[in-house]
C-alpha atoms as a PDB file:
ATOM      1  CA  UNK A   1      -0.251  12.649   7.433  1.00  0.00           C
ATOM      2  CA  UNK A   2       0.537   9.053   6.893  1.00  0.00           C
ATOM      3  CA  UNK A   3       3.575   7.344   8.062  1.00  0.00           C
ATOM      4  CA  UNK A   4       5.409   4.194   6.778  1.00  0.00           C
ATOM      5  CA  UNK A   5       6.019   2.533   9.859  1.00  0.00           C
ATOM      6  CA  UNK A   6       6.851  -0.689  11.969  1.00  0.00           C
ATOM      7  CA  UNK A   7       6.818  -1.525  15.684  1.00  0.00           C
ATOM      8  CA  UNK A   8      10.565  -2.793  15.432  1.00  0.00           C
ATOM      9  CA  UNK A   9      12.026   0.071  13.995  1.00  0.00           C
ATOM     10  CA  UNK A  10      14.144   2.284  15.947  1.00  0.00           C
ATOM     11  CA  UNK A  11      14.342   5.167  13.238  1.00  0.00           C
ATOM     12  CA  UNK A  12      10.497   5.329  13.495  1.00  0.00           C
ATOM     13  CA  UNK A  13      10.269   5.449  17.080  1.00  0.00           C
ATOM     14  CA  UNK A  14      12.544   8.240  16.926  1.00  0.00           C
ATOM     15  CA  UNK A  15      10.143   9.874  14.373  1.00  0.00           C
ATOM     16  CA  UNK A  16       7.067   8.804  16.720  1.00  0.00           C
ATOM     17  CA  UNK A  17       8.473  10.158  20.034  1.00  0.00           C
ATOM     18  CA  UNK A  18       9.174  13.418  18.424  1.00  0.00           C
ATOM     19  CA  UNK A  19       5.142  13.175  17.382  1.00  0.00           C
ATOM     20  CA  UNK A  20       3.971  12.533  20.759  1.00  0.00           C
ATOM     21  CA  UNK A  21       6.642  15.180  22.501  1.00  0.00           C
ATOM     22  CA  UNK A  22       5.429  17.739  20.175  1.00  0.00           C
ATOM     23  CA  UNK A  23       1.513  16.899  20.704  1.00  0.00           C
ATOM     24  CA  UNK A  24       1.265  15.587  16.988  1.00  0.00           C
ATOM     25  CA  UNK A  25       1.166  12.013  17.260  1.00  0.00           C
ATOM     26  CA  UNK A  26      -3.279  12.097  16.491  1.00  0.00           C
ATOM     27  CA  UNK A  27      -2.731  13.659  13.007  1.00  0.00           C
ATOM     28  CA  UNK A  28      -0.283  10.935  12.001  1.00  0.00           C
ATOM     29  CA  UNK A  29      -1.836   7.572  10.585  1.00  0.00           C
ATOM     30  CA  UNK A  30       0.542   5.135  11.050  1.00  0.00           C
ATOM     31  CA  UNK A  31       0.946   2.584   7.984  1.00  0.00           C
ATOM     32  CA  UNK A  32       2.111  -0.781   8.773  1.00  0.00           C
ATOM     33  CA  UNK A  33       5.345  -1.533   6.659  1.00  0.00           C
ATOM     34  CA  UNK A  34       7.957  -4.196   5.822  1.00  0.00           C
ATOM     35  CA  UNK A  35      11.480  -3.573   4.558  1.00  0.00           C
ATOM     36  CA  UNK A  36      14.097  -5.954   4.123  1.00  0.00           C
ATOM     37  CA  UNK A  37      17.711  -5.155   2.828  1.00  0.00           C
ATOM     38  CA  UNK A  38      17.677  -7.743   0.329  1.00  0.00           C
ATOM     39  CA  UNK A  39      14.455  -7.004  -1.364  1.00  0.00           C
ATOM     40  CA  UNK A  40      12.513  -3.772  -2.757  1.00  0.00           C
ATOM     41  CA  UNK A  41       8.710  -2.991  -1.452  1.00  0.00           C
ATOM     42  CA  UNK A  42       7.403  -2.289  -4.232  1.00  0.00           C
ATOM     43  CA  UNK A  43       4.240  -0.749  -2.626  1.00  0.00           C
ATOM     44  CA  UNK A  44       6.720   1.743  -0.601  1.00  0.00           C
ATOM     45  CA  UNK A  45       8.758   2.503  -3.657  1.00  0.00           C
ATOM     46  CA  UNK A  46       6.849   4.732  -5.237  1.00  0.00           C
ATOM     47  CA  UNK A  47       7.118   6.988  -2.672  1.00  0.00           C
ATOM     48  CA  UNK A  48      10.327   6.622  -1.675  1.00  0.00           C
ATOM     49  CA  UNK A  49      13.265   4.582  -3.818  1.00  0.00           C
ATOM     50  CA  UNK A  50      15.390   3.834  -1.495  1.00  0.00           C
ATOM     51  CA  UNK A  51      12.328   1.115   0.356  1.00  0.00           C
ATOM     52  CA  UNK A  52      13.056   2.201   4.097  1.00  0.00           C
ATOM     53  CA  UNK A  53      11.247   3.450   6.410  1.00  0.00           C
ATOM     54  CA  UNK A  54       9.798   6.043   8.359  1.00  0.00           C
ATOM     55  CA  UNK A  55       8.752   7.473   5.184  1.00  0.00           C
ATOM     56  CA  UNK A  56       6.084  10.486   5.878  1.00  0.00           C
ATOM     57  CA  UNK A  57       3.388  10.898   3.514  1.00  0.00           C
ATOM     58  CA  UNK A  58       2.541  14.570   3.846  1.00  0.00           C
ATOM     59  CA  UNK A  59      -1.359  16.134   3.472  1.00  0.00           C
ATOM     60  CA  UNK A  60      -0.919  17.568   0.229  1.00  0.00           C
ATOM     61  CA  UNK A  61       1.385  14.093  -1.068  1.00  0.00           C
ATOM     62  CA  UNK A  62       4.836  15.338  -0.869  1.00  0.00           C
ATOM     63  CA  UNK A  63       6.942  12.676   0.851  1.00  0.00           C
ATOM     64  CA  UNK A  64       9.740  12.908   3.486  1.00  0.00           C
ATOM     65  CA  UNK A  65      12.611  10.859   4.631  1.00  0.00           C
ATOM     66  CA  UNK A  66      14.535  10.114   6.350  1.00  0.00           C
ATOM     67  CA  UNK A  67      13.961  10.077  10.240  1.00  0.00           C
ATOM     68  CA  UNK A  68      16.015  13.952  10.836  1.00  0.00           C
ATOM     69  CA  UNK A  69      14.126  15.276   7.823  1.00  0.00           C
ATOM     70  CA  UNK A  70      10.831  14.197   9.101  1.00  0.00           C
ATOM     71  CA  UNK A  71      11.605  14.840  12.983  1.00  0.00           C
ATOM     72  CA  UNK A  72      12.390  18.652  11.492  1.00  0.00           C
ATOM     73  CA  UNK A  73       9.600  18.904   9.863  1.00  0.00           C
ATOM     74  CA  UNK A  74       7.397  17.760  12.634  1.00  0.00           C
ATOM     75  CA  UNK A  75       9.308  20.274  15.058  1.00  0.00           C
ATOM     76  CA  UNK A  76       8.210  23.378  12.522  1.00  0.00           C
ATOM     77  CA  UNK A  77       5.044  22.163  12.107  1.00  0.00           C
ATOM     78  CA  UNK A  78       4.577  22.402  16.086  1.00  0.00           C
ATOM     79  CA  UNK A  79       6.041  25.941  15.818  1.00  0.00           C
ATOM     80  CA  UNK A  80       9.983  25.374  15.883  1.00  0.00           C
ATOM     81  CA  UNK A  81      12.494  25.277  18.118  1.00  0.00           C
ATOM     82  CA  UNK A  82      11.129  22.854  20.925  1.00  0.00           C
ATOM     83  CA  UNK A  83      12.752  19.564  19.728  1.00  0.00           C
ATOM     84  CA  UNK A  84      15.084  21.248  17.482  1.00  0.00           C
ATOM     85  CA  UNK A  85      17.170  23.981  19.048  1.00  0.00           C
ATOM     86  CA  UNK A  86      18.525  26.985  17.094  1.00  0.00           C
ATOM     87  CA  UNK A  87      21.505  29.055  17.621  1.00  0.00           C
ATOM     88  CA  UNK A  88      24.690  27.212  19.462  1.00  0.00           C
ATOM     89  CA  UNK A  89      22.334  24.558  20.966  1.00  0.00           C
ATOM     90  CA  UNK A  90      21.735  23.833  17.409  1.00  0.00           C
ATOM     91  CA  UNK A  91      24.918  21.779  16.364  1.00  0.00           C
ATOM     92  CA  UNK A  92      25.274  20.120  19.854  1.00  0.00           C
ATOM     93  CA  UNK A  93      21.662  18.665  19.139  1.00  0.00           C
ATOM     94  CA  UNK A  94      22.401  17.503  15.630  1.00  0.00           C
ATOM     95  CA  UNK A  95      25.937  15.776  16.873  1.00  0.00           C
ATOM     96  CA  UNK A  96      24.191  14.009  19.460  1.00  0.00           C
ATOM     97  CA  UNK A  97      21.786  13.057  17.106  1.00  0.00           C
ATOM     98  CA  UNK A  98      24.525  12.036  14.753  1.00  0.00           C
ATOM     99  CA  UNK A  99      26.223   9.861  17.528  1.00  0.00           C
ATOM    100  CA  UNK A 100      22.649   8.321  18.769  1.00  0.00           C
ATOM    101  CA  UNK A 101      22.018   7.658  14.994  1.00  0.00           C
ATOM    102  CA  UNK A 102      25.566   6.082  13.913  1.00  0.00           C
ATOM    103  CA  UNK A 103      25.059   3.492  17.384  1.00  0.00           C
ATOM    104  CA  UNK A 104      22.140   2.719  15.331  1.00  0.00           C
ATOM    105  CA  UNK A 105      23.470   1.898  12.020  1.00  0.00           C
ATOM    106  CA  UNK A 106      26.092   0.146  13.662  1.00  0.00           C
ATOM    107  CA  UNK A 107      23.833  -2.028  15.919  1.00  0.00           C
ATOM    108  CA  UNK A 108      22.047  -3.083  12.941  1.00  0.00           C
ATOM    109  CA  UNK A 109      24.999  -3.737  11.070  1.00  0.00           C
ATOM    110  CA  UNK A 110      26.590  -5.630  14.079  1.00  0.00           C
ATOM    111  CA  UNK A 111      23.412  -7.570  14.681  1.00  0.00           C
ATOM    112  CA  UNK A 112      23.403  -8.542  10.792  1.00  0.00           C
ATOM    113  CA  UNK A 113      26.968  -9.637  10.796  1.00  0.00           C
ATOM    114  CA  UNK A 114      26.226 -12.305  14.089  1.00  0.00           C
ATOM    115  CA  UNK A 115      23.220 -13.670  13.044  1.00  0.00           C
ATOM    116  CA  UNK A 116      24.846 -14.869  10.145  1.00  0.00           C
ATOM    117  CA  UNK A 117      26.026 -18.994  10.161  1.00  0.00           C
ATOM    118  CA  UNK A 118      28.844 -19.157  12.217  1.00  0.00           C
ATOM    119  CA  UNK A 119      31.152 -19.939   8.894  1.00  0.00           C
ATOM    120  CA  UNK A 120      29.976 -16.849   7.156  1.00  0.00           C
ATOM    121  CA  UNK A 121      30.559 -14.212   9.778  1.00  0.00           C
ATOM    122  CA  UNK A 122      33.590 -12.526   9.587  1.00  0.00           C
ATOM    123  CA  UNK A 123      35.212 -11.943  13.290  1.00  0.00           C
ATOM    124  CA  UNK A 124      37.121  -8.860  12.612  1.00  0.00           C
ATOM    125  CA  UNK A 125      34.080  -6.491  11.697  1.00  0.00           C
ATOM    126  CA  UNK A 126      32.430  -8.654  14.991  1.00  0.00           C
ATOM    127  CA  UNK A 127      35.417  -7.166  16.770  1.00  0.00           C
ATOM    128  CA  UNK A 128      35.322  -3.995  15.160  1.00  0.00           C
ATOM    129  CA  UNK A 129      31.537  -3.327  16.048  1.00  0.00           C
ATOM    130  CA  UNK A 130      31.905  -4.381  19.610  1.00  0.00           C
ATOM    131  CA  UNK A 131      34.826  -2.117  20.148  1.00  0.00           C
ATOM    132  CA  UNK A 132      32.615   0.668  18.862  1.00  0.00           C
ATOM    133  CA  UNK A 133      29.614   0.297  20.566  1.00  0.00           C
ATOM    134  CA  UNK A 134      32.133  -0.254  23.720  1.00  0.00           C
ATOM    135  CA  UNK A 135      33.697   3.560  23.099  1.00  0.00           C
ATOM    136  CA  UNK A 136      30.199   5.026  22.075  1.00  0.00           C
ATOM    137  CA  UNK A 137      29.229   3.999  25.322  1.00  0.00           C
ATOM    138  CA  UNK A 138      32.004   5.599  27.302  1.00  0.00           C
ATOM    139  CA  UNK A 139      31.263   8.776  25.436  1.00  0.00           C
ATOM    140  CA  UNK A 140      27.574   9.133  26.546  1.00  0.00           C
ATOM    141  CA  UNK A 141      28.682   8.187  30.237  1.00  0.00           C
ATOM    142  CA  UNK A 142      30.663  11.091  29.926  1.00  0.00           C
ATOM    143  CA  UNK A 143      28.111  13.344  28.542  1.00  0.00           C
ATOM    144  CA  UNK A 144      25.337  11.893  30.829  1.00  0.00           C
ATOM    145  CA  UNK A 145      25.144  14.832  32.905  1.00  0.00           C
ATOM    146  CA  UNK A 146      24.484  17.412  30.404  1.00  0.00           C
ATOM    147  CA  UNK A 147      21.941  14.865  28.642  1.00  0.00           C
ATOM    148  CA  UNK A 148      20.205  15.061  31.861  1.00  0.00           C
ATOM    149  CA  UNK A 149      20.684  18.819  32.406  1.00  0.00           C
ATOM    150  CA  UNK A 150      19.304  20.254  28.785  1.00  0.00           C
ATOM    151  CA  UNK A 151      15.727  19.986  27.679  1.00  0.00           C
ATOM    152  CA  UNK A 152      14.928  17.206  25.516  1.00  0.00           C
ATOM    153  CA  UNK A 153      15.619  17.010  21.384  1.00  0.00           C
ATOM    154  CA  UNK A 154      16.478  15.317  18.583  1.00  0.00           C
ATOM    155  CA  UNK A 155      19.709  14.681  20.400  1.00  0.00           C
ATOM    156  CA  UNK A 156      18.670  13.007  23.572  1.00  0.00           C
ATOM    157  CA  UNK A 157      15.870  11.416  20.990  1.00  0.00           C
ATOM    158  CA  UNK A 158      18.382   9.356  19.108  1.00  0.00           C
ATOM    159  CA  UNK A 159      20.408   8.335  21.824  1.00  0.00           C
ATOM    160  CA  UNK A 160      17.587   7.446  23.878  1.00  0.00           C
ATOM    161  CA  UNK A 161      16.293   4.713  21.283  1.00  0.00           C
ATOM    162  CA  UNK A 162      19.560   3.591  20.273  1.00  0.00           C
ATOM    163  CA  UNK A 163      20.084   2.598  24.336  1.00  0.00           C
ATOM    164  CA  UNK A 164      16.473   1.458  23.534  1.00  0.00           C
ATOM    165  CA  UNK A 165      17.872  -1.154  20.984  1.00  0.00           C
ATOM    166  CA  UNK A 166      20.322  -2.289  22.749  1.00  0.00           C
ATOM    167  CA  UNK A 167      17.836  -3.779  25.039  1.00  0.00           C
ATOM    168  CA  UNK A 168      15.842  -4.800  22.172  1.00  0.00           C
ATOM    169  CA  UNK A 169      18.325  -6.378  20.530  1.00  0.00           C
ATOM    170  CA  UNK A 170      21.130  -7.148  22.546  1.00  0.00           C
ATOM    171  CA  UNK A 171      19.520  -8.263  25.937  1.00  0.00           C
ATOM    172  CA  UNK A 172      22.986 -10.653  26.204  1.00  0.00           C
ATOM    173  CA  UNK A 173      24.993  -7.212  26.269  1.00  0.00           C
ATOM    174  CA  UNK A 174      25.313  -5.929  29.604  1.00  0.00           C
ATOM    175  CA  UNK A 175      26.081  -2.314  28.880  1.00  0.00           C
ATOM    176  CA  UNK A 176      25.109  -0.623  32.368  1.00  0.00           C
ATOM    177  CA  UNK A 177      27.848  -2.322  33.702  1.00  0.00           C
ATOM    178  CA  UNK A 178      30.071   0.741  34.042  1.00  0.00           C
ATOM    179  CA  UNK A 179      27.417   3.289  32.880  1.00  0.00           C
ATOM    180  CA  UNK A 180      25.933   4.552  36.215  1.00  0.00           C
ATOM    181  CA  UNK A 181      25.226   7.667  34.711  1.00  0.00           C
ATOM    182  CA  UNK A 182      24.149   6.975  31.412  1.00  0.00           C
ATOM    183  CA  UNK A 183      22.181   4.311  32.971  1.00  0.00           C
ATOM    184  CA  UNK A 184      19.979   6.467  35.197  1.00  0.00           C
ATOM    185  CA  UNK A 185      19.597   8.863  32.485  1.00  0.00           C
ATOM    186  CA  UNK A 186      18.048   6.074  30.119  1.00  0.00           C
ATOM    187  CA  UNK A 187      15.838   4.907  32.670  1.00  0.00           C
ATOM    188  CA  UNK A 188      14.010   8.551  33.381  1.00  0.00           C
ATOM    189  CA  UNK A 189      14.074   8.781  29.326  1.00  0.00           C
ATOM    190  CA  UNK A 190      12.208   5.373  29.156  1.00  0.00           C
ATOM    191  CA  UNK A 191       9.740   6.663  31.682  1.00  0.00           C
ATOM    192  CA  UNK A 192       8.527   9.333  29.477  1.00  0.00           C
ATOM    193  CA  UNK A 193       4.993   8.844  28.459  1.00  0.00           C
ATOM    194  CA  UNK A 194       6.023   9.369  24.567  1.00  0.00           C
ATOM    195  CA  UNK A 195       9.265   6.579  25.166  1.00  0.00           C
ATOM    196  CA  UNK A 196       6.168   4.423  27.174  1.00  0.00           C
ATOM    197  CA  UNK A 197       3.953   4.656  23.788  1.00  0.00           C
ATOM    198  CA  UNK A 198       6.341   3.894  21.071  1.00  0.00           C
ATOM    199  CA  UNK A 199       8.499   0.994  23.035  1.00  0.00           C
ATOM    200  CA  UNK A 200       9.491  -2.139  20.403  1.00  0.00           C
ATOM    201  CA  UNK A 201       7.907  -4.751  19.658  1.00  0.00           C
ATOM    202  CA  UNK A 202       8.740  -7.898  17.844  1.00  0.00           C
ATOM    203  CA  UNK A 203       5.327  -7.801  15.224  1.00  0.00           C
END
């Protein structure tokens, strides 16, 4: 299988710490690739329009996207049901996964928006993201224990690397202040050997 991919991209570490959690990571051939929102890559868009990544490249040349589709697909193809629960389990995993992937989309959004000139940013939707992130926060230290007490999935996944990005990408943002719990729960995350592999870089 080959995988469009970057070291910077939290969507594909999601995708690649599913791979190593699931023992697949040595059949995927990773593909170095650059998207930008302004332009098209016109290498990347013949397999996938849209020019984003992780785009997956399957054996026999179907193509998947987006991140869930391709973290599914890895999770059937290592038997089902270990990253993806089924049955009631099921739609607690994909809201988590919903909530650690909508912190992400926002964080890039936010981080857009303030890396702008300081006359072209607009302070409201600076506001708006920071109150967001702020209540997103809150939620997870709620629901740190049971992230702690349910085996890892495409939940705990997404949430994991959007913390992840936070660090990345918002070193100046001190969000363990307050988050004890979700804190500590990040920190045995980040020691697993598939968060060690697939941590950012800037490349």
């Amino acid at each position: 299988m080959r995988l469009h991919w970057s070291p910077r991209s939290p969507f594909v570490r999601k995708v690649m710490v599913a791979a190593h959690e699931l023992g697949l990571a040595d059949r995927i051939q990773t593909v170095r690739t650059v998207v930008r929102m302004g332009t098209l890559n016109a290498d990347l868009a013949p397999e996938n329009p849209l020019s984003k990544i992780p785009t997956l490249v399957l054996e026999d040349g179907r193509v998947l996207f987006d991140s869930l589709t391709i973290m599914e697909y890895l999770d059937h193809l290592a038997g089902g049901g270990r990253l993806v629960p089924a049955g009631d389990a099921r739609w607690t995993a994909m809201t988590r996964h919903a909530l650690g992937n909508g912190l992400l989309d926002l964080l890039i959004l936010w981080r857009n928006e303030r890396d702008k000139p300081h006359g072209a940013r607009t302070q409201e939707w600076l506001d708006s993201f920071a109150a967001k992130t702020a209540a997103t926060l809150d939620h997870l230290e709620r629901d740190a224990p049971s992230l702690a007490g349910t085996p890892l999935c495409i939940g705990q996944i997404a949430i994991g690397c959007a913390l992840s990005y936070l660090d990345f990408r918002f070193p100046d943002l001190p969000w363990r202040d307050g988050h004890p719990a979700l804190a500590g729960w990040h920190a045995e995350f980040s020691a697993r050997p598939s968060a060690r592999a697939t941590e950012a870089v800037d490349d």
